[in-house]
PDB file of N, CA and C in Angstrom:
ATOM      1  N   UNK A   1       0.251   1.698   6.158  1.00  0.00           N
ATOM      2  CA  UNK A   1       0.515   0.333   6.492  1.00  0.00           C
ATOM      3  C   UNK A   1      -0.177   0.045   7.808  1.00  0.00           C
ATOM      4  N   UNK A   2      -0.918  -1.201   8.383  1.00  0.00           N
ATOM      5  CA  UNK A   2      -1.063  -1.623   9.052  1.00  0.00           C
ATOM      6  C   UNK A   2      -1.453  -2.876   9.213  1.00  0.00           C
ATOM      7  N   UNK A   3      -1.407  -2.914  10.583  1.00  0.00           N
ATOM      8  CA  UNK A   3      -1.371  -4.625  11.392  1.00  0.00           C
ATOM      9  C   UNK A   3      -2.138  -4.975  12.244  1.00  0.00           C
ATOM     10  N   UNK A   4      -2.672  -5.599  12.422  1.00  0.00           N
ATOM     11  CA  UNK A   4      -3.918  -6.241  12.991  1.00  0.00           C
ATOM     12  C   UNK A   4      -5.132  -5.003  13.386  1.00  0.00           C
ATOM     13  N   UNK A   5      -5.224  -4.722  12.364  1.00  0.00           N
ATOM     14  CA  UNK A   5      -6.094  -3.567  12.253  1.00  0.00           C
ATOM     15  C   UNK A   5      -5.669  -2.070  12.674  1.00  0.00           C
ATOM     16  N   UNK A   6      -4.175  -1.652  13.318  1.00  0.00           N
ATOM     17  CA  UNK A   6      -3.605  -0.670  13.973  1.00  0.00           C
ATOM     18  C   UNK A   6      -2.477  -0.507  12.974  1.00  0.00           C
ATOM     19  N   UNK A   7      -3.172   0.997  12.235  1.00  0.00           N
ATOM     20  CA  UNK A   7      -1.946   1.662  11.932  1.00  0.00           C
ATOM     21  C   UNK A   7      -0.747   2.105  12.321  1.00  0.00           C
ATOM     22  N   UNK A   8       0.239   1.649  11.427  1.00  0.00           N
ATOM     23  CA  UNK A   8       1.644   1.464  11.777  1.00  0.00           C
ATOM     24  C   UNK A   8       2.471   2.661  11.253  1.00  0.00           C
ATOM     25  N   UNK A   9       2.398   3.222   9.809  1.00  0.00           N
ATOM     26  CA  UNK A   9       3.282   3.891   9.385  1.00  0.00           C
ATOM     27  C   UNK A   9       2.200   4.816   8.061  1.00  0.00           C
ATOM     28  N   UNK A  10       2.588   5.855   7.642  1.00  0.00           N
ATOM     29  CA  UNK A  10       1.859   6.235   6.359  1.00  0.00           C
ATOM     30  C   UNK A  10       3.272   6.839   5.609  1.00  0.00           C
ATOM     31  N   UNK A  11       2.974   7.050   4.417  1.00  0.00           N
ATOM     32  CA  UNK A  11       3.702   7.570   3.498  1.00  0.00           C
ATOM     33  C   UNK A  11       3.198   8.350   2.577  1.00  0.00           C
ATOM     34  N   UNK A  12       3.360   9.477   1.744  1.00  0.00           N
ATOM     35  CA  UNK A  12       3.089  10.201   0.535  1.00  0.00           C
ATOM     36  C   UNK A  12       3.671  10.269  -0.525  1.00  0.00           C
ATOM     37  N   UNK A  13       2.883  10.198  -1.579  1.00  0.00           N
ATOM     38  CA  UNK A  13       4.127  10.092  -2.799  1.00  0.00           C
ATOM     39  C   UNK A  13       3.875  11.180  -3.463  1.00  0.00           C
ATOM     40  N   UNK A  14       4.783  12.400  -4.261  1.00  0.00           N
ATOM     41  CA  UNK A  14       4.602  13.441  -5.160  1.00  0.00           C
ATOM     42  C   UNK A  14       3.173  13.687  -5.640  1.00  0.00           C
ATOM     43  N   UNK A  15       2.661  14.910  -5.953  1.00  0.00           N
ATOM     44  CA  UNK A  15       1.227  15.196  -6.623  1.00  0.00           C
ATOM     45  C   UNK A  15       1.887  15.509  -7.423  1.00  0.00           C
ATOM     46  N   UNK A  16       0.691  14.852  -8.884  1.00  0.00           N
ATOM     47  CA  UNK A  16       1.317  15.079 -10.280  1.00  0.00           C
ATOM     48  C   UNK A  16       0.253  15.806 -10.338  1.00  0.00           C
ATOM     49  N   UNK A  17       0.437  17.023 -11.260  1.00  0.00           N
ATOM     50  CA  UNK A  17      -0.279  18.116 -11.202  1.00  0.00           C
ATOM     51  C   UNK A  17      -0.587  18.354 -12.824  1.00  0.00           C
ATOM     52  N   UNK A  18      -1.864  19.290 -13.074  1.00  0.00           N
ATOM     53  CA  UNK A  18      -2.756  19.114 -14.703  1.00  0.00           C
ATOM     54  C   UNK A  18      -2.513  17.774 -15.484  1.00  0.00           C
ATOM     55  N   UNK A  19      -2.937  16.633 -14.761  1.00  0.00           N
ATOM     56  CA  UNK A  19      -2.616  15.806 -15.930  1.00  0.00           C
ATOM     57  C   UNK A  19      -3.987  14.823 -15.309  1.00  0.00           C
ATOM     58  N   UNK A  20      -4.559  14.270 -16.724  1.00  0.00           N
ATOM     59  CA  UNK A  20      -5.951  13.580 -15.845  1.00  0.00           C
ATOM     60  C   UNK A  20      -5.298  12.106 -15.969  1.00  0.00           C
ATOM     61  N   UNK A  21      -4.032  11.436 -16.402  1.00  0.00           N
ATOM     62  CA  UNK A  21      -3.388  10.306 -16.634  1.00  0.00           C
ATOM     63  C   UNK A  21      -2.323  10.191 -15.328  1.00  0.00           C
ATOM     64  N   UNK A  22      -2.022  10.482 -14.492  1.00  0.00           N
ATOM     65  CA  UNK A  22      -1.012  10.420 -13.310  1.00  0.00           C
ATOM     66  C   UNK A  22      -0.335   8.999 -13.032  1.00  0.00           C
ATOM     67  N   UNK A  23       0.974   9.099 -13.492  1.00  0.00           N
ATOM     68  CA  UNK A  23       1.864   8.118 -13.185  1.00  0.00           C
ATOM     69  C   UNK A  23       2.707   8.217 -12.500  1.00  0.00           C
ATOM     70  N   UNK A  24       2.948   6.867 -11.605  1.00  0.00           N
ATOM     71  CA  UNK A  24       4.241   6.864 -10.317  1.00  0.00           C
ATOM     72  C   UNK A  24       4.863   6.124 -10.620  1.00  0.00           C
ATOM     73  N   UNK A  25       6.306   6.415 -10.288  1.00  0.00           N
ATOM     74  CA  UNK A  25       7.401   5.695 -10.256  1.00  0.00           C
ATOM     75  C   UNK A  25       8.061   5.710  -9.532  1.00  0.00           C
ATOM     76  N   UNK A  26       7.631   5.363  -8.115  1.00  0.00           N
ATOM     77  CA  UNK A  26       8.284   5.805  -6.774  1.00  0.00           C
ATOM     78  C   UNK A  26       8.123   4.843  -5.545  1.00  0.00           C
ATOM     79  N   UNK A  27       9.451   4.689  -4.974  1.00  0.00           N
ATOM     80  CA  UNK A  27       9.520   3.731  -3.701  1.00  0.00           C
ATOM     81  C   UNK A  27       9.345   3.817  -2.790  1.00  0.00           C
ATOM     82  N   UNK A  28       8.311   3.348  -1.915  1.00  0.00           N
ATOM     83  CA  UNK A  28       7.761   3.658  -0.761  1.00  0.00           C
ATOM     84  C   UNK A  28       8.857   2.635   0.147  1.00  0.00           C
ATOM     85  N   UNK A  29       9.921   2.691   1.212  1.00  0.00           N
ATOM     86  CA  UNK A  29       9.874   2.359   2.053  1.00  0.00           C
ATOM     87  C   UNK A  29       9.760   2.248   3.745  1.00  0.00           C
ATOM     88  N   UNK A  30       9.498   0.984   3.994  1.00  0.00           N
ATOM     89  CA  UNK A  30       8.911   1.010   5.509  1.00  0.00           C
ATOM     90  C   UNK A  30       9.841   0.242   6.024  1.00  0.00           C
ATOM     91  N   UNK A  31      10.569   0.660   7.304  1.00  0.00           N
ATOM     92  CA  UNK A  31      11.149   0.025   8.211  1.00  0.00           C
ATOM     93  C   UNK A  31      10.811  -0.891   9.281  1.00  0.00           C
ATOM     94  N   UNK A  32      10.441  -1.901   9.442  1.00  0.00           N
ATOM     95  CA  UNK A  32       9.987  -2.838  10.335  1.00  0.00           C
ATOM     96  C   UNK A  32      10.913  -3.337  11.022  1.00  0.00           C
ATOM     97  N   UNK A  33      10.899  -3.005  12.508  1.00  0.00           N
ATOM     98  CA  UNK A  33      11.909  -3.737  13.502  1.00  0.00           C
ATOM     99  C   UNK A  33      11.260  -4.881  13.276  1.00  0.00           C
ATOM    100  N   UNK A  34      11.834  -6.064  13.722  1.00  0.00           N
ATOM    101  CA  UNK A  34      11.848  -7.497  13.729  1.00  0.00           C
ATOM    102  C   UNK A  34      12.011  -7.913  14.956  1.00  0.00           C
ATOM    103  N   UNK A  35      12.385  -9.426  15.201  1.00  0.00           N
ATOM    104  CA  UNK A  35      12.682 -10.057  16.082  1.00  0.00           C
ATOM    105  C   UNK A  35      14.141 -10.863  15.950  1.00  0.00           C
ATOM    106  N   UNK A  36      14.923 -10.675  17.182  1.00  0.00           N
ATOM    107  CA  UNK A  36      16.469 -11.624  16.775  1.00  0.00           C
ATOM    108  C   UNK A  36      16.070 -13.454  17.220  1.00  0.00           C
ATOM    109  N   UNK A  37      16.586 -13.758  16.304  1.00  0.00           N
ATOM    110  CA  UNK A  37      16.498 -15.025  15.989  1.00  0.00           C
ATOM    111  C   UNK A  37      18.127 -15.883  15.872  1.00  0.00           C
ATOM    112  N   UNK A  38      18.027 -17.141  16.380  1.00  0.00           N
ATOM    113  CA  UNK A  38      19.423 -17.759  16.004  1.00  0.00           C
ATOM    114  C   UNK A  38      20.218 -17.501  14.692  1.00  0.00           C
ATOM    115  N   UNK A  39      19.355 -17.732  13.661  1.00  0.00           N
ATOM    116  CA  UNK A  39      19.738 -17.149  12.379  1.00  0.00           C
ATOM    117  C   UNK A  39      19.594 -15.530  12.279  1.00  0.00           C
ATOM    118  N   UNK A  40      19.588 -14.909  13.154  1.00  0.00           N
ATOM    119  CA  UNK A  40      19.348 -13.277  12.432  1.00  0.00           C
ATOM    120  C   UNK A  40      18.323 -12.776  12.804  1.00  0.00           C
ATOM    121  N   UNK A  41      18.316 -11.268  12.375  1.00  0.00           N
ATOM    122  CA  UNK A  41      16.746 -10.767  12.673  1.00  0.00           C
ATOM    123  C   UNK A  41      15.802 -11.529  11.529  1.00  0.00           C
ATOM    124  N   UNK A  42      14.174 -11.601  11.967  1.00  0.00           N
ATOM    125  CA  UNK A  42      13.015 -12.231  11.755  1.00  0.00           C
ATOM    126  C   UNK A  42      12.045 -10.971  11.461  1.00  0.00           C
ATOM    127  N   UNK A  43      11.350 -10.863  10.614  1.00  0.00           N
ATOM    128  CA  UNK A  43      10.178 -10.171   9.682  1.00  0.00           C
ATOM    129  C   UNK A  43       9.280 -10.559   9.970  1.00  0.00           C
ATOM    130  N   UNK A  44       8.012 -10.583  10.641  1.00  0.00           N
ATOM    131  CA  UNK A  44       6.949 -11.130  10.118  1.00  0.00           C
ATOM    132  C   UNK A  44       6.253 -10.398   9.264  1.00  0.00           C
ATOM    133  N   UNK A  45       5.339 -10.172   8.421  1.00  0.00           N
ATOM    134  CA  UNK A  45       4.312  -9.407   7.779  1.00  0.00           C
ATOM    135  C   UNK A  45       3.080 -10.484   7.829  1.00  0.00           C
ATOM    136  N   UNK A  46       2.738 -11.037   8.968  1.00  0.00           N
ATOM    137  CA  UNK A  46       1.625 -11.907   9.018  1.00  0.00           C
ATOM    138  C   UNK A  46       0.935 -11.022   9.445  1.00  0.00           C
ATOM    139  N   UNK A  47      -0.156 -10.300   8.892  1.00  0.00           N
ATOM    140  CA  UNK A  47      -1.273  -9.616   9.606  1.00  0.00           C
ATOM    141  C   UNK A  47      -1.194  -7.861   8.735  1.00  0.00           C
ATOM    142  N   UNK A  48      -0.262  -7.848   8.289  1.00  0.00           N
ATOM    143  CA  UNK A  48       0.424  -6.824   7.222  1.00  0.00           C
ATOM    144  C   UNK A  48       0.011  -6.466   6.266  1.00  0.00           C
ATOM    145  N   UNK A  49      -0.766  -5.147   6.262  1.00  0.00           N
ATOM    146  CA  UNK A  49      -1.795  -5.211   5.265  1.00  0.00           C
ATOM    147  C   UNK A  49      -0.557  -3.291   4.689  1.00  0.00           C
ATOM    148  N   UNK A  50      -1.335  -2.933   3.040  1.00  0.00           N
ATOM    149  CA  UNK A  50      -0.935  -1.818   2.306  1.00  0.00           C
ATOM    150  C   UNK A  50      -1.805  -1.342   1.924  1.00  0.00           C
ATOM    151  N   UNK A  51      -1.924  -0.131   1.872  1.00  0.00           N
ATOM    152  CA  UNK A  51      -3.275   0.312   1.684  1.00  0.00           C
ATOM    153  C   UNK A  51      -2.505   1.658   0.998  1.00  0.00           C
ATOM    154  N   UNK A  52      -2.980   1.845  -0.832  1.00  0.00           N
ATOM    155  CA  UNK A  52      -2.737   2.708  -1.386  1.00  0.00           C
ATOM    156  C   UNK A  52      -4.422   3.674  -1.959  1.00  0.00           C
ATOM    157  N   UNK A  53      -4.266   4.761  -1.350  1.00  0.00           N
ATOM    158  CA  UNK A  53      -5.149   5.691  -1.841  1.00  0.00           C
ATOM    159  C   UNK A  53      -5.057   6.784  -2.674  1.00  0.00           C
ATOM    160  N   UNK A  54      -5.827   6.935  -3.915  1.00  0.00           N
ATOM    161  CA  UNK A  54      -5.175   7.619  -4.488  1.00  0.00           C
ATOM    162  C   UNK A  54      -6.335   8.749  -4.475  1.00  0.00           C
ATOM    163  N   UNK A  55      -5.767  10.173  -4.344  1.00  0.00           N
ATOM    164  CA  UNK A  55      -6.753  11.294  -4.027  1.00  0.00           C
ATOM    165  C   UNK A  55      -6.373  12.348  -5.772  1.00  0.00           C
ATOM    166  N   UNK A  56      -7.585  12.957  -5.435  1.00  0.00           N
ATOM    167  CA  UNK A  56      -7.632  13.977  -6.581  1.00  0.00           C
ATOM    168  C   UNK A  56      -7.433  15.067  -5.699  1.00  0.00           C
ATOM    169  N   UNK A  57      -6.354  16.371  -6.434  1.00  0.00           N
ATOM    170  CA  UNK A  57      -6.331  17.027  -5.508  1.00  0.00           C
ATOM    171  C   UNK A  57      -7.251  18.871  -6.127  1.00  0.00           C
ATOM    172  N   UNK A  58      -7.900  19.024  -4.716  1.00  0.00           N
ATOM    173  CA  UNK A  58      -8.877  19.643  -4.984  1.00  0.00           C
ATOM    174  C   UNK A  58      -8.406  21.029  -5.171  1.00  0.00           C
ATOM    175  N   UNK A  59      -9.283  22.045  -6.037  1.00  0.00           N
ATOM    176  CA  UNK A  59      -8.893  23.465  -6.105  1.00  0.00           C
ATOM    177  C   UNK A  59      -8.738  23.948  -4.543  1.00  0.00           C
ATOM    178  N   UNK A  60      -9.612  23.994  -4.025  1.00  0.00           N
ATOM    179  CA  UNK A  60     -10.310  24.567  -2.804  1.00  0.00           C
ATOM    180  C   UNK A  60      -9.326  24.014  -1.601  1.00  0.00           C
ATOM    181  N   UNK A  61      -8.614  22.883  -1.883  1.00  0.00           N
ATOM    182  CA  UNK A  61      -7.631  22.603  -0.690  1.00  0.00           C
ATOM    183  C   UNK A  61      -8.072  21.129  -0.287  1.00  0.00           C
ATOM    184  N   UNK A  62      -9.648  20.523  -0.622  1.00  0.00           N
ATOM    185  CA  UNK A  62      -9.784  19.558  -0.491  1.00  0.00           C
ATOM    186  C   UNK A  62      -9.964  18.311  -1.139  1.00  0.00           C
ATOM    187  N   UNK A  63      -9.017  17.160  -0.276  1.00  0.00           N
ATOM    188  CA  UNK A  63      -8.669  16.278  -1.963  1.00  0.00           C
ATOM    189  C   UNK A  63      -9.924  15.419  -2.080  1.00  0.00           C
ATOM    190  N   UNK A  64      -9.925  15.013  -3.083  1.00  0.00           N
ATOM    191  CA  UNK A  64     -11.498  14.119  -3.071  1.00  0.00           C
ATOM    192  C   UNK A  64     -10.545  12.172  -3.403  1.00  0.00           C
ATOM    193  N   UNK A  65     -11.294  11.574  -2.476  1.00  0.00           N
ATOM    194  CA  UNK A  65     -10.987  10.505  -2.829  1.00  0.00           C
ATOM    195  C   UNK A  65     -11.274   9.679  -4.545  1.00  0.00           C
ATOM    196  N   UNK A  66      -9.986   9.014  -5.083  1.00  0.00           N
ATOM    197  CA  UNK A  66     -10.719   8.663  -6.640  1.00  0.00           C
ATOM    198  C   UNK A  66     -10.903   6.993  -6.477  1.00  0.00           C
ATOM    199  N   UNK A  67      -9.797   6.631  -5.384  1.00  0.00           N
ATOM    200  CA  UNK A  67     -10.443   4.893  -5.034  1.00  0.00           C
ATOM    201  C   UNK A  67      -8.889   4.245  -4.418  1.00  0.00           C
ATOM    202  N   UNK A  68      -9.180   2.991  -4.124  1.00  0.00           N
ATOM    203  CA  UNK A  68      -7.631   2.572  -3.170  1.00  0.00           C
ATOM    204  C   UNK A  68      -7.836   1.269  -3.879  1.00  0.00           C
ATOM    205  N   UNK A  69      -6.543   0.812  -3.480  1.00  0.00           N
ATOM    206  CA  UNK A  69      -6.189  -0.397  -3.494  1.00  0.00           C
ATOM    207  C   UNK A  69      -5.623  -1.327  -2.157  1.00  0.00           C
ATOM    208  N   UNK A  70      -5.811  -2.491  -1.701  1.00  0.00           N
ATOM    209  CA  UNK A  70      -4.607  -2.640  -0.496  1.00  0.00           C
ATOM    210  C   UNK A  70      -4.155  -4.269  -1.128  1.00  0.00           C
ATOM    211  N   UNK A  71      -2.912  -4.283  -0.666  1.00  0.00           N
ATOM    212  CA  UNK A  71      -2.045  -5.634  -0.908  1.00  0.00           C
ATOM    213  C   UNK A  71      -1.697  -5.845   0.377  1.00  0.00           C
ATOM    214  N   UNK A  72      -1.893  -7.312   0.499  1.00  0.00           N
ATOM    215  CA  UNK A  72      -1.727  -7.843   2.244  1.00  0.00           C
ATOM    216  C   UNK A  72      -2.889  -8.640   2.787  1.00  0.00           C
ATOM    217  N   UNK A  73      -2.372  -9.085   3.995  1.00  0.00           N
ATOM    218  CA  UNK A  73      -3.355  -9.893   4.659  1.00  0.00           C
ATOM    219  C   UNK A  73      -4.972  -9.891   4.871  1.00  0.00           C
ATOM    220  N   UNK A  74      -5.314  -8.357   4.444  1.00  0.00           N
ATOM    221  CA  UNK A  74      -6.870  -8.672   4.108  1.00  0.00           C
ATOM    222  C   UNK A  74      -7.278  -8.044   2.998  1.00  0.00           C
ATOM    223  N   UNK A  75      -6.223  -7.964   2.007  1.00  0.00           N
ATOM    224  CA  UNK A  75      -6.492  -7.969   0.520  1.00  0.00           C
ATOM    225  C   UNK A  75      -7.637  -9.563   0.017  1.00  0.00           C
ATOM    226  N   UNK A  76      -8.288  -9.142  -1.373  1.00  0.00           N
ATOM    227  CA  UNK A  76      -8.581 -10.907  -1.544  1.00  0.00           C
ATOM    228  C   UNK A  76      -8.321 -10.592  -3.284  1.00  0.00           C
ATOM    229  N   UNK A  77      -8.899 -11.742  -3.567  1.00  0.00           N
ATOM    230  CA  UNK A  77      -8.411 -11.964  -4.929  1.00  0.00           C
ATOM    231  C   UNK A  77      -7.133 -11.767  -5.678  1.00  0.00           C
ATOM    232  N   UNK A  78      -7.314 -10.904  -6.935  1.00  0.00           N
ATOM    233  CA  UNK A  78      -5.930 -10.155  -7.527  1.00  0.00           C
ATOM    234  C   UNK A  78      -4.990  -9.853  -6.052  1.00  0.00           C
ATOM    235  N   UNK A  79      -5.145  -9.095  -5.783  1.00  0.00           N
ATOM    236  CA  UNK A  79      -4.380  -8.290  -4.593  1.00  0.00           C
ATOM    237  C   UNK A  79      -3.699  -8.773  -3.624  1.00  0.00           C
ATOM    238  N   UNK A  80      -4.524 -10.047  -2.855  1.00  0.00           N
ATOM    239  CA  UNK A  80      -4.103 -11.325  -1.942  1.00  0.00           C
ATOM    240  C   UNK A  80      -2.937 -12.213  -2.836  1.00  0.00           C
ATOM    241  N   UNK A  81      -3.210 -12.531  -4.126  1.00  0.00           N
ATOM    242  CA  UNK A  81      -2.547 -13.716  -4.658  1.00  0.00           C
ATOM    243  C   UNK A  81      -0.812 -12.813  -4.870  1.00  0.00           C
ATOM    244  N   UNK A  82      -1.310 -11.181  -5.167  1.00  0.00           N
ATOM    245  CA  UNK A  82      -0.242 -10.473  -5.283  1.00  0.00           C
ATOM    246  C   UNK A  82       0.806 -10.494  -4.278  1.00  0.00           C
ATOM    247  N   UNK A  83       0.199 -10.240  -3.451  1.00  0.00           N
ATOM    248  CA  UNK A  83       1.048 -10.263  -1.886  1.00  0.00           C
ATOM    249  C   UNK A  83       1.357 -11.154  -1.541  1.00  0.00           C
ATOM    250  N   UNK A  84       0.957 -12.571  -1.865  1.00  0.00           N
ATOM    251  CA  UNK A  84       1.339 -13.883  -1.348  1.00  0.00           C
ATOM    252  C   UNK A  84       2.878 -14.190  -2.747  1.00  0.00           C
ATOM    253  N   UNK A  85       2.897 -13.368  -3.780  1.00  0.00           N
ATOM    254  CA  UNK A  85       3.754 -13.725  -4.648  1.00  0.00           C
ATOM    255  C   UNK A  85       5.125 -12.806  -4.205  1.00  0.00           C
ATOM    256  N   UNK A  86       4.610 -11.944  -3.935  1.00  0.00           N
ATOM    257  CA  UNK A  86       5.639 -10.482  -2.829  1.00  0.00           C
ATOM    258  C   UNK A  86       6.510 -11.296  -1.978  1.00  0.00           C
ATOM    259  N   UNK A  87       5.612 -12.172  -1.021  1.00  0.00           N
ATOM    260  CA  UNK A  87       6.397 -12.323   0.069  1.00  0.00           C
ATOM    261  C   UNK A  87       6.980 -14.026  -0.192  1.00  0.00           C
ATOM    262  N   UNK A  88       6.679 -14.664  -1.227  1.00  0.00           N
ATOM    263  CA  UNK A  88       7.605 -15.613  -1.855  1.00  0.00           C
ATOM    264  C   UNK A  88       8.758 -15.669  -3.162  1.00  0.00           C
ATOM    265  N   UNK A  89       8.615 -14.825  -3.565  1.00  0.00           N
ATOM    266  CA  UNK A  89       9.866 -14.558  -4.582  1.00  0.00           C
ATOM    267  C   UNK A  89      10.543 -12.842  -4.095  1.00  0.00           C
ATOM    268  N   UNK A  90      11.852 -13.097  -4.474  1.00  0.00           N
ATOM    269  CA  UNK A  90      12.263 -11.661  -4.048  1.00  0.00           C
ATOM    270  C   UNK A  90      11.964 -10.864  -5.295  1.00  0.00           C
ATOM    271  N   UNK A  91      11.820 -11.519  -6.109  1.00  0.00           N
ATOM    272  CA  UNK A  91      11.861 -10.198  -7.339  1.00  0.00           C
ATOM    273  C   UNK A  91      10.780 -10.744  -8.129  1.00  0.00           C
ATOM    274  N   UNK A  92       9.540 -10.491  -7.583  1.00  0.00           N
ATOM    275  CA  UNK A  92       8.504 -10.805  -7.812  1.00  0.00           C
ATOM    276  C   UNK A  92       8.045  -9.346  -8.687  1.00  0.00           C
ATOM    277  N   UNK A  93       7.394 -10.096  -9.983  1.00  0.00           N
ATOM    278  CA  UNK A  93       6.825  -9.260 -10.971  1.00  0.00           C
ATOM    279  C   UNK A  93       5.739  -8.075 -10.633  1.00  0.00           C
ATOM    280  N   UNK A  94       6.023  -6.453 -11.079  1.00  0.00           N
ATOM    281  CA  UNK A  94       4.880  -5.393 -10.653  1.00  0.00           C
ATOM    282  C   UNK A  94       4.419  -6.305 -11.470  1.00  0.00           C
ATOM    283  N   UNK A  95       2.740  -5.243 -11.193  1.00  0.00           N
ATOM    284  CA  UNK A  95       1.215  -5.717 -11.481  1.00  0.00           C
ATOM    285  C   UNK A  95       0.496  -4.517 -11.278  1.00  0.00           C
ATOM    286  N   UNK A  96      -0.305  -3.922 -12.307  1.00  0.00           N
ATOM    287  CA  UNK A  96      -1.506  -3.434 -12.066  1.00  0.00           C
ATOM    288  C   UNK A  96      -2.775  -3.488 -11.491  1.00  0.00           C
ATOM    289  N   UNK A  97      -2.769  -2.858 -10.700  1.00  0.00           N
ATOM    290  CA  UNK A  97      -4.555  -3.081  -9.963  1.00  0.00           C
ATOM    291  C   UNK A  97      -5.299  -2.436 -10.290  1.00  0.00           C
ATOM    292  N   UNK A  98      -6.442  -2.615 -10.450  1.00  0.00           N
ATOM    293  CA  UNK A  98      -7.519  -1.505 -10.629  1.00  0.00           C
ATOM    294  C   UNK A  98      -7.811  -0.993  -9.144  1.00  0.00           C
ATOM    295  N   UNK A  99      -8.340   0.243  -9.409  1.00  0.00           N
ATOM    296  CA  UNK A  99      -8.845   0.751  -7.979  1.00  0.00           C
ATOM    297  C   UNK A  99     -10.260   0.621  -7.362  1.00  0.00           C
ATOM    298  N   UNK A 100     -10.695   0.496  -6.279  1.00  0.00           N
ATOM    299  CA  UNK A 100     -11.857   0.280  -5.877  1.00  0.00           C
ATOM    300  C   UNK A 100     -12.595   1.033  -5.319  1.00  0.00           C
ATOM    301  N   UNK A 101     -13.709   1.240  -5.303  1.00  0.00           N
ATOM    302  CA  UNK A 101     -14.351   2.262  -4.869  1.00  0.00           C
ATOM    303  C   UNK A 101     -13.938   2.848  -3.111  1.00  0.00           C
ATOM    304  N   UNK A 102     -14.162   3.861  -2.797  1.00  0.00           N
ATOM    305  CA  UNK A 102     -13.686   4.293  -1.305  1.00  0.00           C
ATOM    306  C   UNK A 102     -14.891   4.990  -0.528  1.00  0.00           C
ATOM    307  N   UNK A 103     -15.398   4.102   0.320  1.00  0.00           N
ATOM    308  CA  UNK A 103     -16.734   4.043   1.399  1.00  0.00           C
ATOM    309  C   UNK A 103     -15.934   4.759   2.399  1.00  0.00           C
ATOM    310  N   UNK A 104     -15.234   4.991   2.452  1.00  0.00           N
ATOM    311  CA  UNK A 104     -14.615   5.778   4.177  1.00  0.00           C
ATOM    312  C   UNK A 104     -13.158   6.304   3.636  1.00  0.00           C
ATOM    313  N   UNK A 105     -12.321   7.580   4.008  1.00  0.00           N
ATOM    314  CA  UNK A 105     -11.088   7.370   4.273  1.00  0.00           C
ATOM    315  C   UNK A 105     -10.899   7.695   5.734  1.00  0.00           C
ATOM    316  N   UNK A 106     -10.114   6.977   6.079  1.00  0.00           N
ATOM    317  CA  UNK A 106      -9.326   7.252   7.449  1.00  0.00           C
ATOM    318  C   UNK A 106      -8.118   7.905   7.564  1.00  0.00           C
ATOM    319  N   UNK A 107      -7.923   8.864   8.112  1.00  0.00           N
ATOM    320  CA  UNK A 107      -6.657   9.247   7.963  1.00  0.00           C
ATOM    321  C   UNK A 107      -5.823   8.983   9.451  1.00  0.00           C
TER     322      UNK A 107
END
C-alpha cells in the first residue's frame, strides 16, 4: 500500500504450491489511523494506491515476477473505476483484473 508515492504497509498472502492455476481467497487487512473529527474518526484514502504482485516462486529461491495489478489513486481504467466503486458502496461487487506486465519490482 501506498500514498503519495511513500510506502505505507506490505502484506503476503499464502504460496500455493505445484499448481500452474493459483487461487486466493484471502483478506488482506490494513489499519489506517485517521483523523478525529466532530462526527468521529475520518479516513482519507485520497492518494491511496494497492498494488498486488503476483510472483512465481522460484526453485533456486528466486521468485520471478508474473505481473501486478494496482487499485487506487493512480490505477486508470478497469482498476480506477474499481476503486472509485470500493470507496462508494460498502459492499461493492469483487472483480477480476487481468495482470500487467512488471518493468520494475520494488520491494
Amino acid at each position: 500500500m501506498t500514498c503519495g508515492g511513500k510506502k505505507l504497509k506490505k502484506k503476503r498472502t499464502s504460496t500455493k504450491k505445484a499448481t500452474s492455476n493459483p487461487s486466493w481467497n484471502e483478506a488482506l487487512v490494513f489499519n489506517l489511523h485517521g483523523r478525529e473529527t466532530a462526527s468521529g474518526r475520518e479516513v482519507s484514502l485520497a492518494g491511496v494506491s494497492i498494488e498486488l504482485l503476483v510472483l512465481s516462486d522460484g526453485l533456486l529461491g528466486t521468485s520471478e515476477p508474473l505481473g501486478r495489478v494496482t487499485l487506487g489513486d493512480h490505477a486508470t481504467g478497469a482498476e480506477l473505476s474499481h476503486w472509485h466503486e470500493l470507496l462508494a458502496m460498502r459492499n461493492a461487487p469483487a472483480r477480476w483484473h487481468p495482470l500487467h506486465p512488471v518493468t520494475s519490482v520494488s520491494e
